[in-house]
PDB file of N, CA and C in Angstrom:
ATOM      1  N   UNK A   1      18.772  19.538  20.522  1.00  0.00           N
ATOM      2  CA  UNK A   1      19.295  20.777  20.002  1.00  0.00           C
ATOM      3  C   UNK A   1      20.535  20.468  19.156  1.00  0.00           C
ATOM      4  N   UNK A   2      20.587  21.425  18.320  1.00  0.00           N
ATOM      5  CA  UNK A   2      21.881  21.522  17.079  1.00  0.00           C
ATOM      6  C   UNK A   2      23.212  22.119  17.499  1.00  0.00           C
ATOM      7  N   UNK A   3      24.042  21.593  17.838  1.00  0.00           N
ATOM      8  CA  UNK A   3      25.256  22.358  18.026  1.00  0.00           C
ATOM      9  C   UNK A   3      25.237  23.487  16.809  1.00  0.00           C
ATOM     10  N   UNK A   4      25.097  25.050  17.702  1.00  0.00           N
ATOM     11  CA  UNK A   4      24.988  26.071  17.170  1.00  0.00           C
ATOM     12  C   UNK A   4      24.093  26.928  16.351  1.00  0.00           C
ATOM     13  N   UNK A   5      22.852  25.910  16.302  1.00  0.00           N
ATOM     14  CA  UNK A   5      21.860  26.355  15.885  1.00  0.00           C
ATOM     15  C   UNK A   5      20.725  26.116  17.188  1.00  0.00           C
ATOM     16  N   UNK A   6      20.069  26.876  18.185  1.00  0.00           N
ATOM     17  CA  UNK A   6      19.374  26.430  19.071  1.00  0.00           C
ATOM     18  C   UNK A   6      17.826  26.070  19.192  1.00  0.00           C
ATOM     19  N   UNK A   7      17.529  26.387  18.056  1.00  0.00           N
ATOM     20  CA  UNK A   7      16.149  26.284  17.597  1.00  0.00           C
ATOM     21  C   UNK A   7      15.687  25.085  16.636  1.00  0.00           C
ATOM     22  N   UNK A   8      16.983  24.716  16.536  1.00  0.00           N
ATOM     23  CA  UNK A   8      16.683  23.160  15.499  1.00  0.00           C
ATOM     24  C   UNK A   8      17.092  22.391  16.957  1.00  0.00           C
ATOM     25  N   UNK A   9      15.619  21.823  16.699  1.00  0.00           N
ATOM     26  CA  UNK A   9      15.710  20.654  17.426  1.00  0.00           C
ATOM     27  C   UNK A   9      15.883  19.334  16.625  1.00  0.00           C
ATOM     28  N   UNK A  10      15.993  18.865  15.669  1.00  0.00           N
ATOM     29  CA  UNK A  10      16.257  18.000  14.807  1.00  0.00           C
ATOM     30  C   UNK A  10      16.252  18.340  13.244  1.00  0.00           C
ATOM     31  N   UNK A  11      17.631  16.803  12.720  1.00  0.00           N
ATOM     32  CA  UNK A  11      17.844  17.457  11.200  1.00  0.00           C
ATOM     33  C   UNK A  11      18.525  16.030  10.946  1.00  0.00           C
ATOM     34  N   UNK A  12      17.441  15.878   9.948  1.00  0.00           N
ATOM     35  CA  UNK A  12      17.258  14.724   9.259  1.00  0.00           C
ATOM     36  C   UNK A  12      18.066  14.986   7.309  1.00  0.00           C
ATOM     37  N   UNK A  13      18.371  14.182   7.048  1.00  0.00           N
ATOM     38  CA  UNK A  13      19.484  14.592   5.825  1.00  0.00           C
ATOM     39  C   UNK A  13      19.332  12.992   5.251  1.00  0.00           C
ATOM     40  N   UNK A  14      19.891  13.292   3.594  1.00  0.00           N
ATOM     41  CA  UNK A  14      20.236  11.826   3.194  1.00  0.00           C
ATOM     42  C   UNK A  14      20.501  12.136   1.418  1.00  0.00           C
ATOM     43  N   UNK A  15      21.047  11.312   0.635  1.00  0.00           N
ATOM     44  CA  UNK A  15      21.122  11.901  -0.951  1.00  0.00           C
ATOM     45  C   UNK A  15      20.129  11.307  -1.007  1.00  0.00           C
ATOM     46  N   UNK A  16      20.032  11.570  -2.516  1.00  0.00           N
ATOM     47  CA  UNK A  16      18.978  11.032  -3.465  1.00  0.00           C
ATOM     48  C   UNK A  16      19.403  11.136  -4.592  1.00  0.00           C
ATOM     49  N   UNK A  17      19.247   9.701  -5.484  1.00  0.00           N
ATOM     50  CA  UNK A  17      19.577   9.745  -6.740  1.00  0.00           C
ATOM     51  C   UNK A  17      18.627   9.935  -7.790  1.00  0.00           C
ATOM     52  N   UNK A  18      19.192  10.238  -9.316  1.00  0.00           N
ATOM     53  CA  UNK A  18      18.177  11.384 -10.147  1.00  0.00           C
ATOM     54  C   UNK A  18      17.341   9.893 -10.855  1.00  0.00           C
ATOM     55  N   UNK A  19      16.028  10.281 -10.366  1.00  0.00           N
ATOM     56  CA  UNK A  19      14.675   9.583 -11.329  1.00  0.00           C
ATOM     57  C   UNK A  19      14.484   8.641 -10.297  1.00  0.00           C
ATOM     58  N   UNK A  20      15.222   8.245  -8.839  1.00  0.00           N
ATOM     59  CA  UNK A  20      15.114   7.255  -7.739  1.00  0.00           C
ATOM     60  C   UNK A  20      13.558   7.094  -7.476  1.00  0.00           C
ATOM     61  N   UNK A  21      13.059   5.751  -8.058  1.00  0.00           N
ATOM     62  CA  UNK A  21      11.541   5.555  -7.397  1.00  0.00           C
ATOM     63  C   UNK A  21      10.760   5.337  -5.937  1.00  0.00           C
ATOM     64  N   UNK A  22      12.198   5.342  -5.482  1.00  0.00           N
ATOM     65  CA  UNK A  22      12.021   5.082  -3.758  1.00  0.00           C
ATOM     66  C   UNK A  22      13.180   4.871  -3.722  1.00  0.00           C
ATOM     67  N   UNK A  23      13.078   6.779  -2.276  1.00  0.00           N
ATOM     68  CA  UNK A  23      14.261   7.338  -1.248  1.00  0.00           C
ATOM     69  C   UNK A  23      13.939   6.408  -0.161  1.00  0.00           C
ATOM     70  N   UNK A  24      14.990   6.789   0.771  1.00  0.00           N
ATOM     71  CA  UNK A  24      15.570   6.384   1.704  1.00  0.00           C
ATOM     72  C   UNK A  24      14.129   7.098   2.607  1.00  0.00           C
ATOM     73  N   UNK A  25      14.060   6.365   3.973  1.00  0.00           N
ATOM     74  CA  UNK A  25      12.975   7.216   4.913  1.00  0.00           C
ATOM     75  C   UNK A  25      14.082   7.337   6.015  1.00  0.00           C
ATOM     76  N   UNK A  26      14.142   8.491   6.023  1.00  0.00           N
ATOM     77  CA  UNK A  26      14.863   8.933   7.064  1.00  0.00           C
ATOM     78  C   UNK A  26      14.090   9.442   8.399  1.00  0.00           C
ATOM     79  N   UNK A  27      14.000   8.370   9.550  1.00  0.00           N
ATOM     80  CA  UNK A  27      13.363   9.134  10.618  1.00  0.00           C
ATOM     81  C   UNK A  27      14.030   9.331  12.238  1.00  0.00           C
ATOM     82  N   UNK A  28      13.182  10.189  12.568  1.00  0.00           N
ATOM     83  CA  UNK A  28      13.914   9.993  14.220  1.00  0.00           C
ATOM     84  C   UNK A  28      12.779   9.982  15.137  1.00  0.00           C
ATOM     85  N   UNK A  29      13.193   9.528  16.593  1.00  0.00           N
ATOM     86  CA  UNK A  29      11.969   9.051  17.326  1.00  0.00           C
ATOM     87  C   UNK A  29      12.499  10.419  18.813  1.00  0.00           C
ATOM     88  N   UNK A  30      11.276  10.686  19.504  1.00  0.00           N
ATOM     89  CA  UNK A  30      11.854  11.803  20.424  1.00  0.00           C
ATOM     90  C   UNK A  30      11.808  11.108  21.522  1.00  0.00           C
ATOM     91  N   UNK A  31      12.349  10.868  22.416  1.00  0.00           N
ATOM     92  CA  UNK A  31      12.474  10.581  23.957  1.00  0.00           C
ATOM     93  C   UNK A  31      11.004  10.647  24.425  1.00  0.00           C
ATOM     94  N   UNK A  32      10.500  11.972  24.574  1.00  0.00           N
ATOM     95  CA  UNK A  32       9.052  12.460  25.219  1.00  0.00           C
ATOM     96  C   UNK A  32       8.346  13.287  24.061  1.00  0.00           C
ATOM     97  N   UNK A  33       7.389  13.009  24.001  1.00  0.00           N
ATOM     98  CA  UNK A  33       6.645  14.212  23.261  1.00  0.00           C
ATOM     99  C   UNK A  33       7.280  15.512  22.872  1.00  0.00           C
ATOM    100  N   UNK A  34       7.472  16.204  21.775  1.00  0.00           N
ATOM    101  CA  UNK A  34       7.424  17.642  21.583  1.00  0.00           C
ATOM    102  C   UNK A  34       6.914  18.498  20.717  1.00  0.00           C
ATOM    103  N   UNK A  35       6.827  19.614  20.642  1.00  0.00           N
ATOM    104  CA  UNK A  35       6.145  20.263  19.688  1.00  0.00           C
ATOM    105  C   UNK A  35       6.631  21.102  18.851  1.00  0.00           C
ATOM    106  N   UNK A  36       6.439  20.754  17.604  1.00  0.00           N
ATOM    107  CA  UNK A  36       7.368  21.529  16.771  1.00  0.00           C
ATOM    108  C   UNK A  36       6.804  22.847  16.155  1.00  0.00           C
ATOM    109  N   UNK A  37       7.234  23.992  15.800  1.00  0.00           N
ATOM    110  CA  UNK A  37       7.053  25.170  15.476  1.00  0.00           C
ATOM    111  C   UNK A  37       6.848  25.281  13.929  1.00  0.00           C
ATOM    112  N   UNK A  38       8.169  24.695  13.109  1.00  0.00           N
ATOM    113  CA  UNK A  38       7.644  24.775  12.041  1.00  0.00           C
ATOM    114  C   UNK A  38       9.318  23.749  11.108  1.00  0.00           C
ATOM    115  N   UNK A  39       8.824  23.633   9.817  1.00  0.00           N
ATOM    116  CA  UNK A  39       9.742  22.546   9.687  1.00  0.00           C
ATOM    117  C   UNK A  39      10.847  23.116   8.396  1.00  0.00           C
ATOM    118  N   UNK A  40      11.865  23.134   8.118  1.00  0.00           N
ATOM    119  CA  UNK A  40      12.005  24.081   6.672  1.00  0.00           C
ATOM    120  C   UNK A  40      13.133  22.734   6.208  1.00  0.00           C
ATOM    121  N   UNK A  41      13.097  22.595   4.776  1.00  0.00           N
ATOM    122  CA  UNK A  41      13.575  21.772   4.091  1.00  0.00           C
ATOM    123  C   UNK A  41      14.421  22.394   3.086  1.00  0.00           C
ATOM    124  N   UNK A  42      15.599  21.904   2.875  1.00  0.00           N
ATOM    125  CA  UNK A  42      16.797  22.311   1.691  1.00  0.00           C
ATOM    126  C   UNK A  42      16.970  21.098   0.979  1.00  0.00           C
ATOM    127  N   UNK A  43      17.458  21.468  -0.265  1.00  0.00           N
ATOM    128  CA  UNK A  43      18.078  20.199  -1.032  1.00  0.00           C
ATOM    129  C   UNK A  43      19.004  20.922  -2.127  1.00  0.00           C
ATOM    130  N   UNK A  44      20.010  20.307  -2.564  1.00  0.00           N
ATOM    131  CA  UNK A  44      20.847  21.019  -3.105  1.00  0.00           C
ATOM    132  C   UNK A  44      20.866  20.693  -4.701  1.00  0.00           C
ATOM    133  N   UNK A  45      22.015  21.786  -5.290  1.00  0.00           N
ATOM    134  CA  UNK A  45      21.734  21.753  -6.934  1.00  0.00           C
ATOM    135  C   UNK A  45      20.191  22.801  -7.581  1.00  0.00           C
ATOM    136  N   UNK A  46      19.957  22.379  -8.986  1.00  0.00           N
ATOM    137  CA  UNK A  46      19.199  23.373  -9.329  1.00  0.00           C
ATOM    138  C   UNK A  46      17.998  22.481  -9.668  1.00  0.00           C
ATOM    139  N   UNK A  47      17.879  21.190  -9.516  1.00  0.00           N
ATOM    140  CA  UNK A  47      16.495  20.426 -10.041  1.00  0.00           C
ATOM    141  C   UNK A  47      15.685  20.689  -9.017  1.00  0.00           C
ATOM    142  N   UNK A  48      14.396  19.287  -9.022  1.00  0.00           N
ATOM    143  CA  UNK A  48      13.130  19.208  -8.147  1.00  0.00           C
ATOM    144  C   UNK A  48      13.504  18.176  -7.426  1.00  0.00           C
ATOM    145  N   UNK A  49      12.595  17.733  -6.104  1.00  0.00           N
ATOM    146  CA  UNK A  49      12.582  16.339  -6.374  1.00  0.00           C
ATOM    147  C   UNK A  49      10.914  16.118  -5.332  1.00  0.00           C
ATOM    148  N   UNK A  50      10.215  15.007  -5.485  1.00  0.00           N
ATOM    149  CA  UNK A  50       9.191  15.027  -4.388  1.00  0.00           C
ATOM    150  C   UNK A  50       9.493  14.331  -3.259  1.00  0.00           C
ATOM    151  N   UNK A  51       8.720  14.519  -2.280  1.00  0.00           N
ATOM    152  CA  UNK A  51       8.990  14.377  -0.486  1.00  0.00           C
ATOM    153  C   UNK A  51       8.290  14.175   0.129  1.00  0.00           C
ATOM    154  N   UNK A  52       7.795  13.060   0.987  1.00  0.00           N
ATOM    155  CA  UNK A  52       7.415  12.871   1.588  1.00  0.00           C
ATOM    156  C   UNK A  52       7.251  12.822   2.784  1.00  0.00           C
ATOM    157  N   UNK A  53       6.238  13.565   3.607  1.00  0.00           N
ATOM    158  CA  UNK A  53       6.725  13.871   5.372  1.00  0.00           C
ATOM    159  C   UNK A  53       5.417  12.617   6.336  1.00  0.00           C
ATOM    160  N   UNK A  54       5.973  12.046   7.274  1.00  0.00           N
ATOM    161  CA  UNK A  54       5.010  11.712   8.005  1.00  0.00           C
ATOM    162  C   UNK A  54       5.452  12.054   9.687  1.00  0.00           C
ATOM    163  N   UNK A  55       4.220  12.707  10.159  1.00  0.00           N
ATOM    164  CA  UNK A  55       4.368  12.884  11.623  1.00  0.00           C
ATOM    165  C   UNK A  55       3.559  11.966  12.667  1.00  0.00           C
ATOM    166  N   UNK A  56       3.950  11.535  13.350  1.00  0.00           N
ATOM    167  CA  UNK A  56       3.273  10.800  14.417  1.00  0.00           C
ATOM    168  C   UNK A  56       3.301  11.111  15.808  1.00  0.00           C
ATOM    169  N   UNK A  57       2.219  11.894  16.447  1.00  0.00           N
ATOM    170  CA  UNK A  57       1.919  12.311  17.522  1.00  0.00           C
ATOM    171  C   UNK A  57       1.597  11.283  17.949  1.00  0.00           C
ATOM    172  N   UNK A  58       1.231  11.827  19.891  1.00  0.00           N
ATOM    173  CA  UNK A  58       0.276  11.115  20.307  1.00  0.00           C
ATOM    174  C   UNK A  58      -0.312   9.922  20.498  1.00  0.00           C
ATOM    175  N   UNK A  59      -1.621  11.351  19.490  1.00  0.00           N
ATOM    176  CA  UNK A  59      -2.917  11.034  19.185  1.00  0.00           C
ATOM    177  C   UNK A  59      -3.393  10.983  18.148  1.00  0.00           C
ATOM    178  N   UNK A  60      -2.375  11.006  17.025  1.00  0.00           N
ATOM    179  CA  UNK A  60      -2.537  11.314  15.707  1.00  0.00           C
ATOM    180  C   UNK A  60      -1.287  10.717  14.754  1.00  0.00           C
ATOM    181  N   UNK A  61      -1.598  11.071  13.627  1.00  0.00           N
ATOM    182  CA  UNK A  61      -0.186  10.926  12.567  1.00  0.00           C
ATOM    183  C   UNK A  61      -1.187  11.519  11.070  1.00  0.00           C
ATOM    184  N   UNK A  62       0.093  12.081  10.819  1.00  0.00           N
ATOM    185  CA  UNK A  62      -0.566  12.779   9.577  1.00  0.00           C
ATOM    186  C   UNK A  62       0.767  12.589   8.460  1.00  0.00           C
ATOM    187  N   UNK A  63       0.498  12.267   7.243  1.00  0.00           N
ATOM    188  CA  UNK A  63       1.209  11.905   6.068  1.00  0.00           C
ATOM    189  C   UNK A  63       0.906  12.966   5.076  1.00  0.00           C
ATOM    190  N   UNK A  64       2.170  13.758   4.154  1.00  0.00           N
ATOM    191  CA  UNK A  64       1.640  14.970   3.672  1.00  0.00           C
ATOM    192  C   UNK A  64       2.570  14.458   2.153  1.00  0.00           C
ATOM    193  N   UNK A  65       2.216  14.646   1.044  1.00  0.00           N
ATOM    194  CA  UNK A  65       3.229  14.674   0.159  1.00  0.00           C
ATOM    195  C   UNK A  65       3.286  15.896  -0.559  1.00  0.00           C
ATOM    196  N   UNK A  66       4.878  16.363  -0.765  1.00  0.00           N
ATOM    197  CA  UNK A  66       5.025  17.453  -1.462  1.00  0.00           C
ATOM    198  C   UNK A  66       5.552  17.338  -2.603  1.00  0.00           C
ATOM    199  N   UNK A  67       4.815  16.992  -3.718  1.00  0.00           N
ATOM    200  CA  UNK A  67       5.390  17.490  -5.339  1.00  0.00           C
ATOM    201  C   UNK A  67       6.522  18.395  -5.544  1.00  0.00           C
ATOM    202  N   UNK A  68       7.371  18.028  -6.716  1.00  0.00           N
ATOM    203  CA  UNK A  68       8.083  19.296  -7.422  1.00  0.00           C
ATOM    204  C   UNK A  68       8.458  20.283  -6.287  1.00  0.00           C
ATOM    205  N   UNK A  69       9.531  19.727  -5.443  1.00  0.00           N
ATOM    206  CA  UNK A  69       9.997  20.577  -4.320  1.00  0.00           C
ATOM    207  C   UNK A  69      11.132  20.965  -5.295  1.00  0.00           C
ATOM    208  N   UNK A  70      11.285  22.755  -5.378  1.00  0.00           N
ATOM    209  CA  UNK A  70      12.554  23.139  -5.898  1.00  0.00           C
ATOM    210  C   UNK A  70      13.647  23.292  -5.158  1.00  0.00           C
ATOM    211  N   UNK A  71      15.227  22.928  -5.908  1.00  0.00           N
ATOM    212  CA  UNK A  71      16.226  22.690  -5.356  1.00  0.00           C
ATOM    213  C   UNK A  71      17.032  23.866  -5.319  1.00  0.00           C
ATOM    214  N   UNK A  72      17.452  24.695  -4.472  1.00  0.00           N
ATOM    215  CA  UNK A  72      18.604  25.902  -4.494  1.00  0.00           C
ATOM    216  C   UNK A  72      18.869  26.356  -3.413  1.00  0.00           C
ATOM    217  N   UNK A  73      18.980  27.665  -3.436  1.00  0.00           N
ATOM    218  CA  UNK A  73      19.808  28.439  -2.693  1.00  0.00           C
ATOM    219  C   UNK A  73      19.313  28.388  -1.050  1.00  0.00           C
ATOM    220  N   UNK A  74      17.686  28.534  -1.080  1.00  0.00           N
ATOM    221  CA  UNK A  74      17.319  29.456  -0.112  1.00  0.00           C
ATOM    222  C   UNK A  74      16.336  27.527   0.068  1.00  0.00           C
ATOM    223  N   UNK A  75      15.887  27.782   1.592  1.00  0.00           N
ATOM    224  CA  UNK A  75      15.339  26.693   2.125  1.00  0.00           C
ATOM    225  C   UNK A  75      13.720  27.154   2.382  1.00  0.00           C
ATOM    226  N   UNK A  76      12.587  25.793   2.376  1.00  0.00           N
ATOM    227  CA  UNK A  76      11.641  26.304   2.033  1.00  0.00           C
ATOM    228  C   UNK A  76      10.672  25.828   3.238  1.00  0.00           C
ATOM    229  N   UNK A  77       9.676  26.246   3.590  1.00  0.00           N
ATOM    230  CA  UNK A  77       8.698  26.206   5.170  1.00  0.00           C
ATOM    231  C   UNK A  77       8.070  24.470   4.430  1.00  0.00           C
ATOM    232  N   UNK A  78       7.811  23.284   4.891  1.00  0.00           N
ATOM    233  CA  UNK A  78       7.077  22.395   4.660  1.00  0.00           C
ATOM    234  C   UNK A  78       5.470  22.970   5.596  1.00  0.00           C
ATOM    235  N   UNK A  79       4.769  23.145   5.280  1.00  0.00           N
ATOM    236  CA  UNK A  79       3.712  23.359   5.523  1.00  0.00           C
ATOM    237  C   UNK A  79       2.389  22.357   5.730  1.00  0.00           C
ATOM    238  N   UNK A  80       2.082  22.278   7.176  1.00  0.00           N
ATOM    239  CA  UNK A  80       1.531  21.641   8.052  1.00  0.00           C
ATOM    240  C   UNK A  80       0.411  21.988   8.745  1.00  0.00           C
ATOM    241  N   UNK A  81      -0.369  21.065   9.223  1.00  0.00           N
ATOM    242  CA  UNK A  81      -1.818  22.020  10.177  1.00  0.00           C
ATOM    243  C   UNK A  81      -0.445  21.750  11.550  1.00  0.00           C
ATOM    244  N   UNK A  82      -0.938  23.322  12.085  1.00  0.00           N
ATOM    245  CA  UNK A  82      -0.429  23.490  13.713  1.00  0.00           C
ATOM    246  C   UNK A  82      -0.554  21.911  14.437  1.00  0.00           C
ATOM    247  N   UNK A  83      -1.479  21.786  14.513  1.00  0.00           N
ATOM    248  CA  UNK A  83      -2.274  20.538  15.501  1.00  0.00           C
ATOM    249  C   UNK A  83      -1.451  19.016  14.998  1.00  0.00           C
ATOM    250  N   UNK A  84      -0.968  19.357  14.151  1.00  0.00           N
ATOM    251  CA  UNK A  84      -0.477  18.203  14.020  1.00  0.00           C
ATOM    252  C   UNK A  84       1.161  18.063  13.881  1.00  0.00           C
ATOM    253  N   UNK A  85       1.900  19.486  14.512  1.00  0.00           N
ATOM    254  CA  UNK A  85       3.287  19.437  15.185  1.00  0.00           C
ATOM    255  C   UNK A  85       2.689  19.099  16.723  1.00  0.00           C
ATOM    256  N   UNK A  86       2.269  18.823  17.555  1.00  0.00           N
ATOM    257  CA  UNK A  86       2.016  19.005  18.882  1.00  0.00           C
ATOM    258  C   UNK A  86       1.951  17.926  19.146  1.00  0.00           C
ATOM    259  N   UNK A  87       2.803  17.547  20.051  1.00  0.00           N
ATOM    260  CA  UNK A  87       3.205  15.976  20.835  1.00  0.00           C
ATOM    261  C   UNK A  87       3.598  15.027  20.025  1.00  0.00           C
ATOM    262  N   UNK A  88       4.667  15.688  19.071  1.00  0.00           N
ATOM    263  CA  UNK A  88       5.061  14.881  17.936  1.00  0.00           C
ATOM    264  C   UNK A  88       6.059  13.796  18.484  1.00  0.00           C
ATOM    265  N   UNK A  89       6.304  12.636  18.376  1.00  0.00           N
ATOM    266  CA  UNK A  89       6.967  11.220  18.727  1.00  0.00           C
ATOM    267  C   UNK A  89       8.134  11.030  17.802  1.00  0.00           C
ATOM    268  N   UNK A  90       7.764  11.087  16.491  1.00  0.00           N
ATOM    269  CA  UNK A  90       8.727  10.426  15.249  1.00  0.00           C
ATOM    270  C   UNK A  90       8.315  11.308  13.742  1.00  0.00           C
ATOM    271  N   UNK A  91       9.470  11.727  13.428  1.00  0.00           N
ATOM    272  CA  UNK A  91       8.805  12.584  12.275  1.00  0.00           C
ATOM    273  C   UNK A  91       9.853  11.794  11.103  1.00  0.00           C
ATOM    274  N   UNK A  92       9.594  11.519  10.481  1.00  0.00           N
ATOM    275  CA  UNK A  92      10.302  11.088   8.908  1.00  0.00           C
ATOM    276  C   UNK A  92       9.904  11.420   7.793  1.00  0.00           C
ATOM    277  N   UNK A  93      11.441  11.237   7.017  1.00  0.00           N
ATOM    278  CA  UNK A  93      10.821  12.618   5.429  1.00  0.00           C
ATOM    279  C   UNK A  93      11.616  11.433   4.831  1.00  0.00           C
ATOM    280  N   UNK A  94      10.982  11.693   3.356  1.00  0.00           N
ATOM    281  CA  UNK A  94      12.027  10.474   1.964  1.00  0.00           C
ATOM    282  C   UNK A  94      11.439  11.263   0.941  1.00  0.00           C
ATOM    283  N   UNK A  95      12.357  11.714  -0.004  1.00  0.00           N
ATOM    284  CA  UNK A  95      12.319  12.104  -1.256  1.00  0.00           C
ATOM    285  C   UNK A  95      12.963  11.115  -2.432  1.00  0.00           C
ATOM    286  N   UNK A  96      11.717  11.383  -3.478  1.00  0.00           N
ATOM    287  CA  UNK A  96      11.966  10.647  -4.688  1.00  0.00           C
ATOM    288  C   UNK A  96      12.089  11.259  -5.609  1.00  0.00           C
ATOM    289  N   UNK A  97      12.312  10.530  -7.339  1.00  0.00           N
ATOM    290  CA  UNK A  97      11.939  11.474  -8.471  1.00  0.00           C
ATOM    291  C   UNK A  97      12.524  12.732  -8.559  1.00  0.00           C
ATOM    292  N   UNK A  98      13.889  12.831  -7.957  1.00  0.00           N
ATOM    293  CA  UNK A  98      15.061  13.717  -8.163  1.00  0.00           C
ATOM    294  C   UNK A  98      14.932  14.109  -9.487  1.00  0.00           C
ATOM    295  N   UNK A  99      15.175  15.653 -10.134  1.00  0.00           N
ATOM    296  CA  UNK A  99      15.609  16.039 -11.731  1.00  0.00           C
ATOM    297  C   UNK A  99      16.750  15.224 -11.910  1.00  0.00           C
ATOM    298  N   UNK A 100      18.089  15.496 -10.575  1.00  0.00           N
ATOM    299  CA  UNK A 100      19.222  15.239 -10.625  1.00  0.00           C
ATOM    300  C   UNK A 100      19.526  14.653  -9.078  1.00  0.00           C
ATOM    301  N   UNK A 101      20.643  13.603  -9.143  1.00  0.00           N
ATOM    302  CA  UNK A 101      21.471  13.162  -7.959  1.00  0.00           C
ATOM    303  C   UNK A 101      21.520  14.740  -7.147  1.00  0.00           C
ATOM    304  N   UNK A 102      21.282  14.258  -5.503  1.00  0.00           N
ATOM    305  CA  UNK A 102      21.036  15.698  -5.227  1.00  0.00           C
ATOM    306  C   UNK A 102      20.921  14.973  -3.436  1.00  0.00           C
ATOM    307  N   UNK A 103      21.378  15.845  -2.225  1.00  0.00           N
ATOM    308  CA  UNK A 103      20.701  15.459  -1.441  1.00  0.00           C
ATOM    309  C   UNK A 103      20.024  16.509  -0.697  1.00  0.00           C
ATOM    310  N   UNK A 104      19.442  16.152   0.163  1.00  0.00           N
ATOM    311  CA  UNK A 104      18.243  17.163   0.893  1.00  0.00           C
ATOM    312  C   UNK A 104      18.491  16.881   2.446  1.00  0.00           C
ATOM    313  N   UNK A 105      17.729  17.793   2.934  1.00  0.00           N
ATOM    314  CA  UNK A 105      18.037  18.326   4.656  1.00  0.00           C
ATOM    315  C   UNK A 105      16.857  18.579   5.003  1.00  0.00           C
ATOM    316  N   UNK A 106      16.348  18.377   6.440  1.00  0.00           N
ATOM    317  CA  UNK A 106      15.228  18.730   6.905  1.00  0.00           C
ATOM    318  C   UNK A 106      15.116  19.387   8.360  1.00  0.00           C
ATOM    319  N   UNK A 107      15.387  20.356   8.906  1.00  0.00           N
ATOM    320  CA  UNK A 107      14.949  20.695  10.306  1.00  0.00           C
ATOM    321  C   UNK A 107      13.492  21.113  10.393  1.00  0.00           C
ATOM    322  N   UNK A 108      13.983  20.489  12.243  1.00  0.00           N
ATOM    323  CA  UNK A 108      12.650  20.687  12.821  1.00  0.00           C
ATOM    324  C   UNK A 108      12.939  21.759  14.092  1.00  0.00           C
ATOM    325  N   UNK A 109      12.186  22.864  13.764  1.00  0.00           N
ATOM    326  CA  UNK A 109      12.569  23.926  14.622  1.00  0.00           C
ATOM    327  C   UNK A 109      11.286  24.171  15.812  1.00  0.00           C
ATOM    328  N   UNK A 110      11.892  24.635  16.825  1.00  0.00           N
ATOM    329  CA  UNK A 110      10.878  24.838  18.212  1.00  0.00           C
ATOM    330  C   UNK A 110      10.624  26.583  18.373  1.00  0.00           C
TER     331      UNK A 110
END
C-alpha cells in the first residue's frame, strides 16, 4: 500500500529521454501472489511516448505494448484481459520513443 493512497498497491516511476530507443524496465516482484484490479499510467508534459507492460502470474505472463501513449493532465486505464491481473508475481513497465524528455508513473490498484 501507498502512503495515503490505499488502493495503490504499487507505483512504479522512472524518466525518459526524448527519441530514447530503450527505457529503463522498471519492475517490482510481490512477496505472495496478488490480484490487481486495474492499472492507470501518467507521464508528464504534452508529447507521446510508447510502453511497454509485462505481467507475470502464476500460471501465466502476458506482454502488452502500448503505442503513442499521450502525455498530460489526466492519467489513463492500461488495459488488460482480467485473467491476466490474477496471481500477479512481478509486473514491469519501460517506455520508449518519448516526443520529449518526460517521465512517467504507473500504479497498480486493488
Amino acid at each position: 500500500m501507498v502512503k495515503n493512497d490505499p488502493s495503490a498497491i504499487s507505483v512504479l516511476y522512472a524518466l525518459v529521454d526524448r527519441h530514447s530507443p530503450k527505457g529503463s524496465v522498471i519492475k517490482t516482484t510481490f512477496k505472495s501472489p496478488i490480484t490487481i484490479d486495474h492499472l492507470e499510467l501518467s507521464c508528464y508534459g504534452s508529447g507521446t511516448l510508447d510502453g511497454s507492460l509485462t505481467v507475470n502470474a502464476t500460471n501465466s505472463s502476458s506482454s502488452v505494448d502500448y503505442p503513442d501513449l499521450q502525455c498530460g493532465a489526466h492519467s489513463q486505464s492500461l488495459q488488460l484481459a482480467k485473467d491476466a491481473l490474477k496471481n500477479v508475481k512481478e509486473l514491469s513497465f519501460s517506455a520508449t520513443d518519448s516526443s520529449q524528455t518526460s517521465a512517467w508513473q504507473l500504479i497498480a490498484r486493488d
